[in-house]
Protein backbone atom coordinates (compact mmCIF):
# COMPACT_ATOMS: atom_id res chain seq x y z
CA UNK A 1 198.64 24.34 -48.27
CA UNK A 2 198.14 28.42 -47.67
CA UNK A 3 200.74 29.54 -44.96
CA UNK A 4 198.32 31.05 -42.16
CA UNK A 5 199.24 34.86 -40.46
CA UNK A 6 201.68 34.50 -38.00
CA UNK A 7 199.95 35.88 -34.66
CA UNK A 8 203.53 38.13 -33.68
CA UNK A 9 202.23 41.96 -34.25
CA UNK A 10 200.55 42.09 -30.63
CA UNK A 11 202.58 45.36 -28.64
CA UNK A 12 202.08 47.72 -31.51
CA UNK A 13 199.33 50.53 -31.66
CA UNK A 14 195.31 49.67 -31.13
CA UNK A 15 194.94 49.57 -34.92
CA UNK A 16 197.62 46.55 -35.33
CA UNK A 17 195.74 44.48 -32.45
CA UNK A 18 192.22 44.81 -34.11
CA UNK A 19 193.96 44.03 -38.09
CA UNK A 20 194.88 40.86 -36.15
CA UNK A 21 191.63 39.71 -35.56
CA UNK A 22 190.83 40.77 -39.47
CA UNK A 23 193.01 38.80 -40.55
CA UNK A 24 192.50 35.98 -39.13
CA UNK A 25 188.55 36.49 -40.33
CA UNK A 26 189.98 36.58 -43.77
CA UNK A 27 192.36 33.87 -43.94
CA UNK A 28 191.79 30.89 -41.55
CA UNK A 29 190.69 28.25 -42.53
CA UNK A 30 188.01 27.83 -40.04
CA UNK A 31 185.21 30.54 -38.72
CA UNK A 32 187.12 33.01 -36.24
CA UNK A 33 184.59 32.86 -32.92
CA UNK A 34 187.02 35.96 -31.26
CA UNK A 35 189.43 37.05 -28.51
CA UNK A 36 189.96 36.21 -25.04
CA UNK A 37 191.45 39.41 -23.11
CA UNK A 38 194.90 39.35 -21.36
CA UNK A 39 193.62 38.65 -17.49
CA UNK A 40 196.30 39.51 -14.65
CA UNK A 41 196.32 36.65 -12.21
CA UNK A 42 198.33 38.75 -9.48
CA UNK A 43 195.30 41.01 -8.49
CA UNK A 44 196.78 42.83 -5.61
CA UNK A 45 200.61 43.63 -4.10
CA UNK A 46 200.13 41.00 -1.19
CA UNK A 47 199.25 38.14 -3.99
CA UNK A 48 202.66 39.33 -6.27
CA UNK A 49 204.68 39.07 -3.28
CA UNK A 50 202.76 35.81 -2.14
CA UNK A 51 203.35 34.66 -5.51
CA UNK A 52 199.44 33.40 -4.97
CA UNK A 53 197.84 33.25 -8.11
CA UNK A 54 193.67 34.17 -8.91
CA UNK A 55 191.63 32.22 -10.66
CA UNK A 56 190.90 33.70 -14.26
CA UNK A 57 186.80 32.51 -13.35
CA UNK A 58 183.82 33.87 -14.56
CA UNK A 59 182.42 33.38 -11.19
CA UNK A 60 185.15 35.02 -9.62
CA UNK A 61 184.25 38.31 -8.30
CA UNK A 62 187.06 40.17 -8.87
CA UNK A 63 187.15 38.83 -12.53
CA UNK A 64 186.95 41.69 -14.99
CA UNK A 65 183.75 42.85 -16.65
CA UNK A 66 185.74 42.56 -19.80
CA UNK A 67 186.40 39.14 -19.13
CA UNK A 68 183.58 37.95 -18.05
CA UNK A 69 181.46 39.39 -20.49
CA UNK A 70 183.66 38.60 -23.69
CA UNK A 71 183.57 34.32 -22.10
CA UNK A 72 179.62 34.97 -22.06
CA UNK A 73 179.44 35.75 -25.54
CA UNK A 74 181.74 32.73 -26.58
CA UNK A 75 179.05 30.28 -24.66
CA UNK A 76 176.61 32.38 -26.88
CA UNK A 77 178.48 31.50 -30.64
CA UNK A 78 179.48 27.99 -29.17
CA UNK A 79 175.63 27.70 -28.77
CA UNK A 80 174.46 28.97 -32.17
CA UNK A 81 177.20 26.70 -33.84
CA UNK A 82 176.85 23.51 -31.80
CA UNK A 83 173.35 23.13 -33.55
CA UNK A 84 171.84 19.76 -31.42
CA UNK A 85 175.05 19.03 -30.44
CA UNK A 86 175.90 18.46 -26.76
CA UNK A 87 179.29 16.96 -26.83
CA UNK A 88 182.27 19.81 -27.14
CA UNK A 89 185.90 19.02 -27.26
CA UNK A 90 188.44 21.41 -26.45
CA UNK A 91 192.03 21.29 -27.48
CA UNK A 92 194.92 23.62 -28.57
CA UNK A 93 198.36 23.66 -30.72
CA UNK A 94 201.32 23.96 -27.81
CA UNK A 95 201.03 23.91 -24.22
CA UNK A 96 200.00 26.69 -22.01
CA UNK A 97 197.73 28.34 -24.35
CA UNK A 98 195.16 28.61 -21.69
CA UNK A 99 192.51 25.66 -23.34
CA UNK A 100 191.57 24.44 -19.77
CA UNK A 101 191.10 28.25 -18.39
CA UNK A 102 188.41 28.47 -21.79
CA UNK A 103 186.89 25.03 -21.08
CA UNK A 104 186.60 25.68 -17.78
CA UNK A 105 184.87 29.38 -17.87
CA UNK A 106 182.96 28.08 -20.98
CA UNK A 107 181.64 25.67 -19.37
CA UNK A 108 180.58 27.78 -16.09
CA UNK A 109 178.69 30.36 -18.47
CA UNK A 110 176.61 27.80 -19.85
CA UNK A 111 175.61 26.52 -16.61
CA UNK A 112 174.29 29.85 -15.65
CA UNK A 113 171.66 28.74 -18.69
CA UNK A 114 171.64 25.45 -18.68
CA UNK A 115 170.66 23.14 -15.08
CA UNK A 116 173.00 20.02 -16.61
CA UNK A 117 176.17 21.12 -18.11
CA UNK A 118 179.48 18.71 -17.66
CA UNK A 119 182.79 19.60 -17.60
CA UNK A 120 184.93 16.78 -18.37
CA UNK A 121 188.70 16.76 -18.07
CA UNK A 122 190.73 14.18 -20.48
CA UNK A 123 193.44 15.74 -20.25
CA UNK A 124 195.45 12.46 -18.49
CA UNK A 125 199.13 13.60 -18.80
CA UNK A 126 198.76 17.09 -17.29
CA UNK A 127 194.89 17.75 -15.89
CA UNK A 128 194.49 21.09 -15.01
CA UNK A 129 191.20 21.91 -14.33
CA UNK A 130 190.59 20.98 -10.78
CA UNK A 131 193.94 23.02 -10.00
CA UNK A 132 191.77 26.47 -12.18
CA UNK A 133 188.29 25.36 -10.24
CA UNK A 134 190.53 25.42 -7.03
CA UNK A 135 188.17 22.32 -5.85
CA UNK A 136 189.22 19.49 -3.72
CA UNK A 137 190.46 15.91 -4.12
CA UNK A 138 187.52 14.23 -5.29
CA UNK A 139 187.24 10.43 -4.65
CA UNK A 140 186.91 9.16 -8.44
CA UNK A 141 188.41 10.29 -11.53
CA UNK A 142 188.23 10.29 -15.33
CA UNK A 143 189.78 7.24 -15.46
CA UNK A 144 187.68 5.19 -13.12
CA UNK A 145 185.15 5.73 -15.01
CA UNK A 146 186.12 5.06 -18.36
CA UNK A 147 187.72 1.85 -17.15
CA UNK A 148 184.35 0.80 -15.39
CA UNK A 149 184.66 0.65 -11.85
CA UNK A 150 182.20 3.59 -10.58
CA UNK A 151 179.77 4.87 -12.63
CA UNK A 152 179.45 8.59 -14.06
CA UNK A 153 176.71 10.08 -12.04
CA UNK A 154 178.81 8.72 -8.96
CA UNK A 155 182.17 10.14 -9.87
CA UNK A 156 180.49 13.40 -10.95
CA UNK A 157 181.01 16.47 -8.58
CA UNK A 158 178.50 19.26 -8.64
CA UNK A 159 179.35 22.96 -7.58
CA UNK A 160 176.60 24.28 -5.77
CA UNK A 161 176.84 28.22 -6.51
CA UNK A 162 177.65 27.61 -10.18
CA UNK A 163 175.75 24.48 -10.48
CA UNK A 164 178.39 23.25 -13.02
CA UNK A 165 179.10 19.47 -12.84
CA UNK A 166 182.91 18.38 -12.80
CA UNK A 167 184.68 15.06 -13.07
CA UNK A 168 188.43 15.53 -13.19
CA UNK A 169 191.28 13.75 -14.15
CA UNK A 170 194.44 11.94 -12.75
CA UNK A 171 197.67 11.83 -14.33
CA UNK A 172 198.47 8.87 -15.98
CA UNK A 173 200.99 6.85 -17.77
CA UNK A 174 201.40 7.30 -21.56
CA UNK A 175 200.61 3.82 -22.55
CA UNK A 176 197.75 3.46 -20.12
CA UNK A 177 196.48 6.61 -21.73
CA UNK A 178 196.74 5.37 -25.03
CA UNK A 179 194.85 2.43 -24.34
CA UNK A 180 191.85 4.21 -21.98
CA UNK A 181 191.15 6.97 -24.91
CA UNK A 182 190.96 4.73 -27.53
CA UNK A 183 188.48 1.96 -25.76
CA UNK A 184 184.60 1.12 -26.52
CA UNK A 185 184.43 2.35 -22.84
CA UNK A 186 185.36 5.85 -23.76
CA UNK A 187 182.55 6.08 -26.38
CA UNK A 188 180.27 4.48 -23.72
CA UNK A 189 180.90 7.01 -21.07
CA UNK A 190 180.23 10.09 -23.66
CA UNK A 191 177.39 7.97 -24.46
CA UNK A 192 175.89 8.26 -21.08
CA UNK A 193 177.39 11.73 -20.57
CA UNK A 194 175.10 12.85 -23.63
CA UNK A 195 172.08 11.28 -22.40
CA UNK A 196 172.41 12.80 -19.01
CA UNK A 197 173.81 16.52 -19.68
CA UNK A 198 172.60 19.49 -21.58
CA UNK A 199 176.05 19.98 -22.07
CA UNK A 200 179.28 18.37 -22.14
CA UNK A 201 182.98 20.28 -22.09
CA UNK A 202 185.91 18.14 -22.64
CA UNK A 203 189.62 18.96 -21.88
CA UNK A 204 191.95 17.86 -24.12
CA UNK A 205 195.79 17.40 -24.36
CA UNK A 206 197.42 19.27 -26.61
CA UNK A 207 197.57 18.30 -30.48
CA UNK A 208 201.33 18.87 -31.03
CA UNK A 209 202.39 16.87 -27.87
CA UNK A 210 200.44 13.65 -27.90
CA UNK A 211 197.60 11.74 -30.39
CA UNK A 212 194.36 12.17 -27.86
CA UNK A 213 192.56 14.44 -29.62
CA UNK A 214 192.86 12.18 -32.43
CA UNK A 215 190.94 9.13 -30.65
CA UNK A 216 188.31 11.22 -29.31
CA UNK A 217 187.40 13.98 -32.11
CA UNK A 218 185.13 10.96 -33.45
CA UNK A 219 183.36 10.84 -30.11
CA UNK A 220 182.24 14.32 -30.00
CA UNK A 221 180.06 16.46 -31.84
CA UNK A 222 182.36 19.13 -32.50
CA UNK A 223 185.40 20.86 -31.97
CA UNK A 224 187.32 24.57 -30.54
CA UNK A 225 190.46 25.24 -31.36
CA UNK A 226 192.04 27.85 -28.54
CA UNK A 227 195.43 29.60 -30.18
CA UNK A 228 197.28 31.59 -27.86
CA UNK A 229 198.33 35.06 -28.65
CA UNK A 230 202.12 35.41 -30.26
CA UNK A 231 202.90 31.69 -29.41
CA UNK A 232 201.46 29.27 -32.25
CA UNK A 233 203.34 29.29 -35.76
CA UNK A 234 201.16 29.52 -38.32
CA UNK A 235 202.05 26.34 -40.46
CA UNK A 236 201.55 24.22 -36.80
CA UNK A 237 198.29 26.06 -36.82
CA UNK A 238 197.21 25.35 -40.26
CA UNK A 239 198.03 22.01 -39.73
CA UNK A 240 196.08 21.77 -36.23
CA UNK A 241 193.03 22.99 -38.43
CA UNK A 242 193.82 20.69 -41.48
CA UNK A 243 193.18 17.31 -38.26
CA UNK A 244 190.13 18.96 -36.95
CA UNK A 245 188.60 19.66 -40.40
CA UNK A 246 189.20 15.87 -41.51
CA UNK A 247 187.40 14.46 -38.83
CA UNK A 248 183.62 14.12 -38.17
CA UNK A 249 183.26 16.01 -35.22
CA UNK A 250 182.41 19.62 -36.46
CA UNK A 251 185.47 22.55 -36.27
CA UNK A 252 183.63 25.48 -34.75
CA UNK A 253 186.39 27.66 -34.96
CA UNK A 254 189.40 29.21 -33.64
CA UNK A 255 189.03 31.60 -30.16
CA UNK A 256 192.69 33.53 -29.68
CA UNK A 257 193.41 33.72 -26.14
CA UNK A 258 195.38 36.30 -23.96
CA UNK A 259 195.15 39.11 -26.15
CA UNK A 260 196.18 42.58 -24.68
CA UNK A 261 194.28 45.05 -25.42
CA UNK A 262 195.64 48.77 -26.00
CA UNK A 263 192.05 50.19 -24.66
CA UNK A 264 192.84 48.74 -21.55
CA UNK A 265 196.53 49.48 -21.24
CA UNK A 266 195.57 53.05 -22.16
CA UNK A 267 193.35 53.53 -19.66
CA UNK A 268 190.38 53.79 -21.77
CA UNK A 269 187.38 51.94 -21.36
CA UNK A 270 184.16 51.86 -19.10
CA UNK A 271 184.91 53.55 -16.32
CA UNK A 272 187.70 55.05 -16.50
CA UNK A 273 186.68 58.16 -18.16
CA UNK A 274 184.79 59.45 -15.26
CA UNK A 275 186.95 57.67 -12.56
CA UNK A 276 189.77 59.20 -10.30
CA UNK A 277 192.60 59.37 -12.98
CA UNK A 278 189.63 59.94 -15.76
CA UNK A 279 188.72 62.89 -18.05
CA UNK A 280 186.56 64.63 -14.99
CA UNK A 281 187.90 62.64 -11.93
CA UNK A 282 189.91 64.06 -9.28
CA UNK A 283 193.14 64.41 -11.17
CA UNK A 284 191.80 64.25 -15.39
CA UNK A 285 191.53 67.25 -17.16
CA UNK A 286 188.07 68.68 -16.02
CA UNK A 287 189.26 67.42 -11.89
CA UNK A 288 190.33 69.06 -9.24
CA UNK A 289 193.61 68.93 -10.08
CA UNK A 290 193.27 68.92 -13.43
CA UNK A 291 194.31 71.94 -16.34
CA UNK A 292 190.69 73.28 -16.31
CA UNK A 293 190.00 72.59 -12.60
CA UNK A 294 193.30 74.66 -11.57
CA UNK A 295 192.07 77.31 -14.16
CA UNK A 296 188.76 77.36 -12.61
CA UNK A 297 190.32 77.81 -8.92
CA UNK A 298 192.73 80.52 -9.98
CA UNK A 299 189.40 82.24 -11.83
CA UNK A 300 187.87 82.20 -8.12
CA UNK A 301 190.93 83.72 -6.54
CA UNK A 302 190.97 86.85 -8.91
């Protein structure tokens, strides 16, 4: 079994963060799709102090261009690779590696092309995304439906800005988990849910912590791995990739999340160069403050 890169050079120079994604072109075992920037989620003082969080959204106005634009282009390559595939599952290595942020921006940038796109949490021991969509209590869940007692296009909830459909999950007990996965009913409801939607997202527990993605990966038509910048090992990686690859569902790739980028810690980037602190802004080099822009006034005094 070849030993993956271990994702741990991340705070060096620019030059070490881009050989990172290199390498991980060269030597997964799966198609690299890319890199999810580093988003702050404290986007002002009075939130930091508030300890109120922002949603990382795509829809979210004060969402970075970066951002937004780099979870556009994954919607683009998840396109291209699904084929005639409709049916995506979502998963990750460890916990907290930000798979339900992805799912849940992925599948808001495909609704802004597609009228019918689903995003489906099964994620039963810790759901997540209603808590990211910031949405309200809904009055059926995952689990309703899988067991039978409402039907899908009742328990479905439909944004109506982002026109994405949503049916989200309830915690549940391990056991009872277990046994709702790995019924006919599952298959039956992605059934339907393939019929009905141009599109369906699927959140899924974590590979190292429990067996879900196991008892659905046949149910789907493919697969996204989302790694987690300096957090996965590479052998629990490798062997995430190994389970994908064996199963029918197709591996699209691997996405690595939360990267930090030097461009944007050093200030460079679109606009910046022409902004306040920028090159000719009020205090860069060409500003009014600036070496030349001092020069210039003392020039005008003689």
């Amino acid at each position: 079994m070849r030993v993956l890169p271990c994702f741990a050079q991340f705070y060096g120079n620019a030059s070490s963060i881009h050989a990172t994604g290199r390498e991980a072109r060269k030597k997964l075992d799966c198609e690299y799709l890319g890199e999810v920037p580093h988003e702050r989620k404290f986007k002002t003082l009075l939130s930091v102090l508030r300890r109120r969080k922002t949603g990382i959204l795509v829809t979210n106005p004060v969402t970075s261009f970066h951002y937004v634009e780099t979870m556009r282009k994954l919607s683009r390559r998840v396109e291209q690779h699904m084929g005639s595939g409709k049916v995506l599952m979502v998963t990750s290595v460890l916990e907290n590696e930000g798979k339900s942020t992805v799912s849940a921006n992925l599948a808001l940038a495909l609704s802004k092309k597609y009228p019918k796109v689903l995003l489906l949490d099964c994620d039963l021991h810790k759901p997540a995304c209603r808590k990211i969509l910031d949405h309200e209590i809904p009055a059926h869940f995952t689990h309703e439906v899988i067991r039978g007692e409402v039907e899908l296009a009742d328990a479905v909830c439909k944004d109506k800005r982002s026109r994405l459909h949503m049916l989200f999950a309830k915690r549940c007990g391990p056991q009872e988990v277990n046994e709702l996965l790995g019924s006919p009913e599952m298959g039956r409801m992605l059934e339907q849910a393939r019929k009905e939607f141009d599109y369906v997202v699927i959140d899924m527990a974590p590979m190292s912590a429990v067996s879900d993605t196991e008892a659905v990966m046949e149910l789907t038509d493919a697969s996204l791995l989302v790694v987690r910048q300096n957090v996965v090992r590479s052998m629990d990686l490798n062997r995430a990739i190994n389970d994908l690859q064996r199963g029918e569902a197709k591996l699209l790739g691997c996405v690595l999340n939360n990267v930090y980028s030097m461009d944007v810690l050093s200030g460079e980037g679109y606009g910046t160069g022409y902004g306040r602190y920028g090159g000719y802004g009020k205090y860069g080099r060409y500003g009014k403050y600036g070496r030349y822009g001092v020069y210039a006034k003392q020039q005008k005094v003689e």
